[in-house]
Structure formats: structure tokens, C-alpha cells
C-alpha atoms as a PDB file:
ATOM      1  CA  UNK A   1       0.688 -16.232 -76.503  1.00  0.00           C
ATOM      2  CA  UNK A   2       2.981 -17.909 -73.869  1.00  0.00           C
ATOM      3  CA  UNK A   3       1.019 -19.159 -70.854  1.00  0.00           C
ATOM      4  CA  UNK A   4       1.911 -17.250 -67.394  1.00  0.00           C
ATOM      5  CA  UNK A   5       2.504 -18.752 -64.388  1.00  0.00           C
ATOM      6  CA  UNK A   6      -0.151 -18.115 -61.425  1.00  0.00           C
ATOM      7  CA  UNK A   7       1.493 -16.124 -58.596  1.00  0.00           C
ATOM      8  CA  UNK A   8       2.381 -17.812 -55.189  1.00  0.00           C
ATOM      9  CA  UNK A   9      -0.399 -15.423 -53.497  1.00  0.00           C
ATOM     10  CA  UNK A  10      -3.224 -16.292 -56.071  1.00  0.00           C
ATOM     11  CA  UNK A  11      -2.437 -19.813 -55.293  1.00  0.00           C
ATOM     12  CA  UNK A  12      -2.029 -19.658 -51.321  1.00  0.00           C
ATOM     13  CA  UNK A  13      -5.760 -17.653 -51.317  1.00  0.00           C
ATOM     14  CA  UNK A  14      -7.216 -20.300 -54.171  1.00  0.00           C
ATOM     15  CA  UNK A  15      -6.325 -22.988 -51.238  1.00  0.00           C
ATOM     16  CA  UNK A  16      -7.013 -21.446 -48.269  1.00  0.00           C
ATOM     17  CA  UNK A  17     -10.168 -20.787 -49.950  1.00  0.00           C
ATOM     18  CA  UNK A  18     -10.426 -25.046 -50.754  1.00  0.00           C
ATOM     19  CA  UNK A  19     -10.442 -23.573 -54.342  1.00  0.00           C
ATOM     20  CA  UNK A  20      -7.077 -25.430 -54.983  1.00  0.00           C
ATOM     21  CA  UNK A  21      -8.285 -28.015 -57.388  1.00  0.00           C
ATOM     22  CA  UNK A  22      -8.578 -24.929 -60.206  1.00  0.00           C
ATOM     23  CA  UNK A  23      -5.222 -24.721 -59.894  1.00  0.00           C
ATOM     24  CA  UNK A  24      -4.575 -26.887 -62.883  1.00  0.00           C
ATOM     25  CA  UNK A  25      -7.184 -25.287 -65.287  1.00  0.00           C
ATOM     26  CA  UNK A  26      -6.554 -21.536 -64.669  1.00  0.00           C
ATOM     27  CA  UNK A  27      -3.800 -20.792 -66.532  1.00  0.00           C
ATOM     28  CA  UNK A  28      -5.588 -22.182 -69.788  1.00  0.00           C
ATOM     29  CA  UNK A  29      -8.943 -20.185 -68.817  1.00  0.00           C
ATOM     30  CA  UNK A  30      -7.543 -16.952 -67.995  1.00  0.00           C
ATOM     31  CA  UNK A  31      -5.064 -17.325 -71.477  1.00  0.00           C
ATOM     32  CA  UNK A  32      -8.281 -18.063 -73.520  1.00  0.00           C
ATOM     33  CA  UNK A  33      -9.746 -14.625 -71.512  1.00  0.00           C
ATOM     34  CA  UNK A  34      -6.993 -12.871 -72.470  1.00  0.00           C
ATOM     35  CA  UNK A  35      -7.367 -13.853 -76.479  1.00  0.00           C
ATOM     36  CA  UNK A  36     -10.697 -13.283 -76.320  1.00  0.00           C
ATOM     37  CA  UNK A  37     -10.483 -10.004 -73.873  1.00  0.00           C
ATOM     38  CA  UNK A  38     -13.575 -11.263 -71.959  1.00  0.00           C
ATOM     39  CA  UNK A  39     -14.994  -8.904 -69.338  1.00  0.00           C
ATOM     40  CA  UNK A  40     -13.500 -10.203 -65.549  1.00  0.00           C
ATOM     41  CA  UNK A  41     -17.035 -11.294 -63.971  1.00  0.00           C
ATOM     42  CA  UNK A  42     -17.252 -13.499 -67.144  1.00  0.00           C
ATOM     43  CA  UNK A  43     -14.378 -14.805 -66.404  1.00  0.00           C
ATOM     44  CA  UNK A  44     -15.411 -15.234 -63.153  1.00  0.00           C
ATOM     45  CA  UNK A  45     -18.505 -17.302 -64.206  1.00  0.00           C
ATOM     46  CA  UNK A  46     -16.559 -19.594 -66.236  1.00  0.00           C
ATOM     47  CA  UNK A  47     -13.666 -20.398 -63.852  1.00  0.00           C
ATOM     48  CA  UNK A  48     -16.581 -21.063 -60.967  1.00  0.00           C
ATOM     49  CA  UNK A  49     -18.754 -22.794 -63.522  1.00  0.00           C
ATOM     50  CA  UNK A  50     -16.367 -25.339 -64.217  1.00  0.00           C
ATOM     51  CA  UNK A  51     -15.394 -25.809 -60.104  1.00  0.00           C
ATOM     52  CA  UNK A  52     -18.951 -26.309 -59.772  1.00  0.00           C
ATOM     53  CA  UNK A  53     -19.471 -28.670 -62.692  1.00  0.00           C
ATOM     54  CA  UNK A  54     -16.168 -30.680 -61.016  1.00  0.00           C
ATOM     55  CA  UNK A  55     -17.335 -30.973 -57.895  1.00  0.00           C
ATOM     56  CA  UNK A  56     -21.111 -32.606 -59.002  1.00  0.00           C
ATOM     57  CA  UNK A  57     -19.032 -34.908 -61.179  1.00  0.00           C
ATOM     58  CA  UNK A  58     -16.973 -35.466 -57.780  1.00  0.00           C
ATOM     59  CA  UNK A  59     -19.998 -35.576 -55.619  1.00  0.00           C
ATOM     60  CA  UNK A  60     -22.120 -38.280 -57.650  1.00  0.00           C
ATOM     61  CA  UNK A  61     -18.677 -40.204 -57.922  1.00  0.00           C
ATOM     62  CA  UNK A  62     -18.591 -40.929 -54.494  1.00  0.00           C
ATOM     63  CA  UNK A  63     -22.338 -41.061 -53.843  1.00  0.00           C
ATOM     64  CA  UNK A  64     -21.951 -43.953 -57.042  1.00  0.00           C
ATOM     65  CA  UNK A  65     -19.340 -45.358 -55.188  1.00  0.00           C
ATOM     66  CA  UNK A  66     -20.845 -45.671 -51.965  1.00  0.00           C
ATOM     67  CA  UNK A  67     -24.256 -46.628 -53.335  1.00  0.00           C
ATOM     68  CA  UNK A  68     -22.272 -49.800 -54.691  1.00  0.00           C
ATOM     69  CA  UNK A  69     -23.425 -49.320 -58.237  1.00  0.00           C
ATOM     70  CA  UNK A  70     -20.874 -50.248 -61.317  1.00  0.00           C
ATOM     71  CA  UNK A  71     -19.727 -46.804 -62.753  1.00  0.00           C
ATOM     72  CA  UNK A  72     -20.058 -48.301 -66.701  1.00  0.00           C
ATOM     73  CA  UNK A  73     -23.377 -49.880 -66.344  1.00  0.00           C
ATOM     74  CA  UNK A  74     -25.309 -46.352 -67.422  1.00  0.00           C
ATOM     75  CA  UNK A  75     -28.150 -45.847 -70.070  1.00  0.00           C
ATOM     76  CA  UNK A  76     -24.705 -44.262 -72.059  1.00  0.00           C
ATOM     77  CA  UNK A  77     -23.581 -47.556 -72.521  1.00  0.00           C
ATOM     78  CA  UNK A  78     -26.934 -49.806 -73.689  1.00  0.00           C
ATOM     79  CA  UNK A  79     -26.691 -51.347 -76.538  1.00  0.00           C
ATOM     80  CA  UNK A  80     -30.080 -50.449 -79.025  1.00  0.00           C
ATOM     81  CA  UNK A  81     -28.923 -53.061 -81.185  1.00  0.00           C
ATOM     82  CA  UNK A  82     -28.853 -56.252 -78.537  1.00  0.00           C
ATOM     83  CA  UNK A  83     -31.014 -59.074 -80.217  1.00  0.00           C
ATOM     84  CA  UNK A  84     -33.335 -59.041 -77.073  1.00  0.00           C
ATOM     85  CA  UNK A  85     -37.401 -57.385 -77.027  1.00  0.00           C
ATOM     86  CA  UNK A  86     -38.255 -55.287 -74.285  1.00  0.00           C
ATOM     87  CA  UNK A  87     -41.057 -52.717 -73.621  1.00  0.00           C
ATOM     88  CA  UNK A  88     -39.558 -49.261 -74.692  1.00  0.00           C
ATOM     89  CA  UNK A  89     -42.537 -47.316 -74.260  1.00  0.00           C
ATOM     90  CA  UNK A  90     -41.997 -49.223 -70.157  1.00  0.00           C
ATOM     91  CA  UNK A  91     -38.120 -48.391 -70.183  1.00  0.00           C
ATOM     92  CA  UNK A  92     -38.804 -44.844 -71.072  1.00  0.00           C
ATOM     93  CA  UNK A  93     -41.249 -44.545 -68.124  1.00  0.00           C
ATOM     94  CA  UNK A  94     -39.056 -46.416 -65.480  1.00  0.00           C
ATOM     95  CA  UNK A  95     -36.331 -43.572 -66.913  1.00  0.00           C
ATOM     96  CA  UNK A  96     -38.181 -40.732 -65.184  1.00  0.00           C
ATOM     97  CA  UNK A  97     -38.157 -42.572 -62.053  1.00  0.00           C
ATOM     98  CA  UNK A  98     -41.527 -42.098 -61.476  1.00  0.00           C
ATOM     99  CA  UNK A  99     -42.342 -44.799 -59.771  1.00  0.00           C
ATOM    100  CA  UNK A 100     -39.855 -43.820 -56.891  1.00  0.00           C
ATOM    101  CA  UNK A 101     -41.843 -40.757 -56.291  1.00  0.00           C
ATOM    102  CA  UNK A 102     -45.319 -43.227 -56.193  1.00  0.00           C
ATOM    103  CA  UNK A 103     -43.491 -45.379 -53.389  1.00  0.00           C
ATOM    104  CA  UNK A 104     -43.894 -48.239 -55.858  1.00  0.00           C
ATOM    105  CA  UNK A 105     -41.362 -51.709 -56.540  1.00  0.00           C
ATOM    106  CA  UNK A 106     -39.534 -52.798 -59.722  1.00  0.00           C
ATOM    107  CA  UNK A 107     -39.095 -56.539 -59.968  1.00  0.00           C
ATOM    108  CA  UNK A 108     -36.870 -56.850 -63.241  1.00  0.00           C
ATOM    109  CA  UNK A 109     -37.647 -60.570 -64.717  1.00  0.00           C
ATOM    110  CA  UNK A 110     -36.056 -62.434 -67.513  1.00  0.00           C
ATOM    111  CA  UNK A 111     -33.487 -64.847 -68.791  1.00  0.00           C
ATOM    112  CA  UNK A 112     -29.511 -64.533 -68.113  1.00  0.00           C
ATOM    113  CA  UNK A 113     -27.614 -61.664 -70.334  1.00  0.00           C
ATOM    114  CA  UNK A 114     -30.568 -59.306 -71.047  1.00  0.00           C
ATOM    115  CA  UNK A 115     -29.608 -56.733 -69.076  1.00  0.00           C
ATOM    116  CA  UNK A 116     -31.366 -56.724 -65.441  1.00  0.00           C
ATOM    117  CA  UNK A 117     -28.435 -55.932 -64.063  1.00  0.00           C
ATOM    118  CA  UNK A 118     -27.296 -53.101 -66.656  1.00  0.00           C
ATOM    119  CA  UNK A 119     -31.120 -51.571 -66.085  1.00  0.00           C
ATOM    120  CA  UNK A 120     -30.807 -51.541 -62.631  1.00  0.00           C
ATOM    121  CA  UNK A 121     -27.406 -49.990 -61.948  1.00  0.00           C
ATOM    122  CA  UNK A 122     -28.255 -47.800 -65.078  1.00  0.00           C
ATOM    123  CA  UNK A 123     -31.496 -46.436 -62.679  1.00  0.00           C
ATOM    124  CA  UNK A 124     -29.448 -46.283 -59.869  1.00  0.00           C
ATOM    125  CA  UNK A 125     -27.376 -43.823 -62.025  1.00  0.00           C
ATOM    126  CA  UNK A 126     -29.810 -41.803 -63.112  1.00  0.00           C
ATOM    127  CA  UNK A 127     -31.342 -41.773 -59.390  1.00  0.00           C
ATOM    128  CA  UNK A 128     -28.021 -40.467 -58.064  1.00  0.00           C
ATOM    129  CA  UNK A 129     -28.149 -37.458 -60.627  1.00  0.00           C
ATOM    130  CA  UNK A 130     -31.289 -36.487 -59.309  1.00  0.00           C
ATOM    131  CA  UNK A 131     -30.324 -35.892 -55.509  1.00  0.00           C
ATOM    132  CA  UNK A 132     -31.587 -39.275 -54.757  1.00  0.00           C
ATOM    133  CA  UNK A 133     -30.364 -41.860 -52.407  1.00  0.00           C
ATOM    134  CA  UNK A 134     -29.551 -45.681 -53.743  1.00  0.00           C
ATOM    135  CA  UNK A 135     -28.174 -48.560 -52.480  1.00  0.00           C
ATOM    136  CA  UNK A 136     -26.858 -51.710 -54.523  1.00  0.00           C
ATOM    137  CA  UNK A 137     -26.135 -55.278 -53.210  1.00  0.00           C
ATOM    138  CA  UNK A 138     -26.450 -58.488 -54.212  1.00  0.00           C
ATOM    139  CA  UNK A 139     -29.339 -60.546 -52.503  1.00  0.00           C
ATOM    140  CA  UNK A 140     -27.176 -63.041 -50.697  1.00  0.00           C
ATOM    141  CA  UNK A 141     -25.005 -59.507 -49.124  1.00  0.00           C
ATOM    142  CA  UNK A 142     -27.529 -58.068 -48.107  1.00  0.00           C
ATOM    143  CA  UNK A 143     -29.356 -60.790 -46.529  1.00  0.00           C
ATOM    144  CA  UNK A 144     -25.842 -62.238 -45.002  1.00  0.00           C
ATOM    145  CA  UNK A 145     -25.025 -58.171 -43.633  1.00  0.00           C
ATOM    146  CA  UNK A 146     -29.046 -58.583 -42.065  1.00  0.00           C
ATOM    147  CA  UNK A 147     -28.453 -62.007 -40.487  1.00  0.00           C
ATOM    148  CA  UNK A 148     -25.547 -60.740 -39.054  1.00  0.00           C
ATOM    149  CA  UNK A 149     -26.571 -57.433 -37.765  1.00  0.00           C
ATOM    150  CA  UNK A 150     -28.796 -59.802 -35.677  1.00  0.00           C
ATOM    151  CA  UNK A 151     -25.888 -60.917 -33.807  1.00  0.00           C
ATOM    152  CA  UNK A 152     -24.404 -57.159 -32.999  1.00  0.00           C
ATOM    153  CA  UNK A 153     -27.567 -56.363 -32.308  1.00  0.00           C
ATOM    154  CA  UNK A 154     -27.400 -53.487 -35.415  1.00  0.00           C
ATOM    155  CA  UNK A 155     -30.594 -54.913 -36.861  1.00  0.00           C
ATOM    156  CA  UNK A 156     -32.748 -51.644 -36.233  1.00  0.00           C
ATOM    157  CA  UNK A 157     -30.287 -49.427 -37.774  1.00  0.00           C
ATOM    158  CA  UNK A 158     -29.869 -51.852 -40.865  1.00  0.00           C
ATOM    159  CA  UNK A 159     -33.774 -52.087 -41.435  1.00  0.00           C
ATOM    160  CA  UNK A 160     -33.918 -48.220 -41.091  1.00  0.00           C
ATOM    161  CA  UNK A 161     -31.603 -47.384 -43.370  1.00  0.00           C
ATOM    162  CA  UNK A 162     -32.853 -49.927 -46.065  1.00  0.00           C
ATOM    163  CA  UNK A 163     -36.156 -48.380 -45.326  1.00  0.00           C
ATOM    164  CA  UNK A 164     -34.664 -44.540 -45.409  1.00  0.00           C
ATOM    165  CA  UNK A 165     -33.565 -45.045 -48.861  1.00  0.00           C
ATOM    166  CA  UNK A 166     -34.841 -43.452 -52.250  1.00  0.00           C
ATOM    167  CA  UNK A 167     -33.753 -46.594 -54.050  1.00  0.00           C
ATOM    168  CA  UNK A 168     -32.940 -49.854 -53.181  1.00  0.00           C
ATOM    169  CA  UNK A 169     -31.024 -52.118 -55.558  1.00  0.00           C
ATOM    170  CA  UNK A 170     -30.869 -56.192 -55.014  1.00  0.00           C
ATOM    171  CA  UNK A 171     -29.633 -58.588 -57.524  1.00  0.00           C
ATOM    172  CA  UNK A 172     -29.830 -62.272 -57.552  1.00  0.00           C
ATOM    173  CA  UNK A 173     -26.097 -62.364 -58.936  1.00  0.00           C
END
């Protein structure tokens, strides 16, 4: 069945309603409704299902972005096979993020390459998903942006937002 194009009105009120990023995928959604002569309010639900779904993706984008974390170091991406030993029962138990909730510290030690770094972007991931604020700098940033914010007299407002946050990320790198 040929695809039809979406009229000008449905796509003037899809924008003035800041629905216009659906514009793309409707066409395909209402032909698959139309092979599969789904009822209109489940139509409905899927077309607003998958805005919704877009803009969390969108959402924890920016909040990754902003957080300073590095979008490909997730739990996705580690590597079960790496020839290094680590506490798994530990790793599943910082995964919950527990220990946010407790008001407790993570101090991740061990040699270069074993994945500090990886962890701790991966929980800043994972932190983000779950509505949670995080913030990710190197050590020597972070101390630099607080020695300066001593000159501008912005100290205050630094230490209260490093204190505001869910999760705060520093790495040695």
C-alpha cells in the first residue's frame, strides 16, 4: 500500500502543538494502522508512546551531556571478558545506586586500564535514568573552576551546587 502524504493542516496543528518532531514517523505508523485496521485511540497510544519514548531519550541526552559524562562509557558496553578481578556481588550493589540514597561516598581504587573511569561514567548513566542529578569532572577542573570562583567571588554558588547534587563524579585523569 502506497504511503500518503500528511495534509498541510495535520502538520501546521502537529507544530503548533510542538508535536512536530512526529512528523517523520507518522506516515509509517498510521500505514502500519491501516494494514492492521487498529482501532484510532490505539493508534493514538502508539504515535504518543513513541513521542514520549523520544523525548526521555532526548531529555537524558542532554542531562548526559551537561552532566559531562562520556555517552559510550555505559554498563552496555563492559567487557565480562576483560582479564581483570573485581567484586561482582559489590558491582551489582553499587548498580542499584543504593548508596546515593544512604548519603554515602564511592572511592574507586586500582591500577591504570581497569575501568574506574568506565564504572563511574557507567553510574553516572544509570543515575541520570533514574531522575537523578550528576556531575562529571576531572579533579584538576574542578579544583581549577573552585580556585577560580574564589576570584569572582562565585565560590558559594559553586560549593552549593557541588553539594545540591545526587552524584558527583571526579577523576584523577
Amino acid at each position: 500500500m502506497p504511503q500518503r502524504d500528511l495534509s498541510n493542516d495535520l502538520k501546521r496543528v502537529l507544530k503548533e502543538l510542538k508535536l512536530g518532531k512526529l512528523l517523520p514517523v507518522l506516515p509509517e505508523r498510521l500505514r502500519q494502522a491501516r494494514e492492521r485496521n487498529m482501532d484510532p485511540e490505539d493508534v493514538l497510544l502508539v504515535v504518543l508512546s513513541d513521542e514520549m519514548q523520544r523525548r526521555h531519550r532526548q531529555r537524558v541526552a542532554n542531562r548526559t551531556k551537561k552532566a559531562g559524562l562520556e555517552h559510550d562509557l555505559v554498563f552496555d558496553e563492559w567487557d565480562e571478558s576483560a582479564k581483570i578481578t573485581y567484586d561482582r556481588h559489590l558491582l551489582d550493589e553499587l548498580r542499584t545506586l543504593h548508596f546515593i540514597e544512604l548519603n554515602h561516598h564511592v572511592l574507586l581504587m586500582g591500577p591504570v586500564g581497569v575501568g574506574k573511569t568506565m564504572l563511574a561514567h557507567a553510574l553516572g548513566h544509570l543515575a541520570i535514568e533514574r531522575g537523578l542529578s550528576v556531575i562529571c569532572e576531572t579533579a584538576d577542573k574542578l579544583f581549577h573552576r573552585l580556585k577560580a570562583s574564589r576570584l569572582d567571588e562565585t565560590h558559594a554558588l559553586e560549593l552549593r551546587r557541588l553539594v545540591a547534587v545526587d552524584l558527583l563524579i571526579m577523576d584523577s585523569c
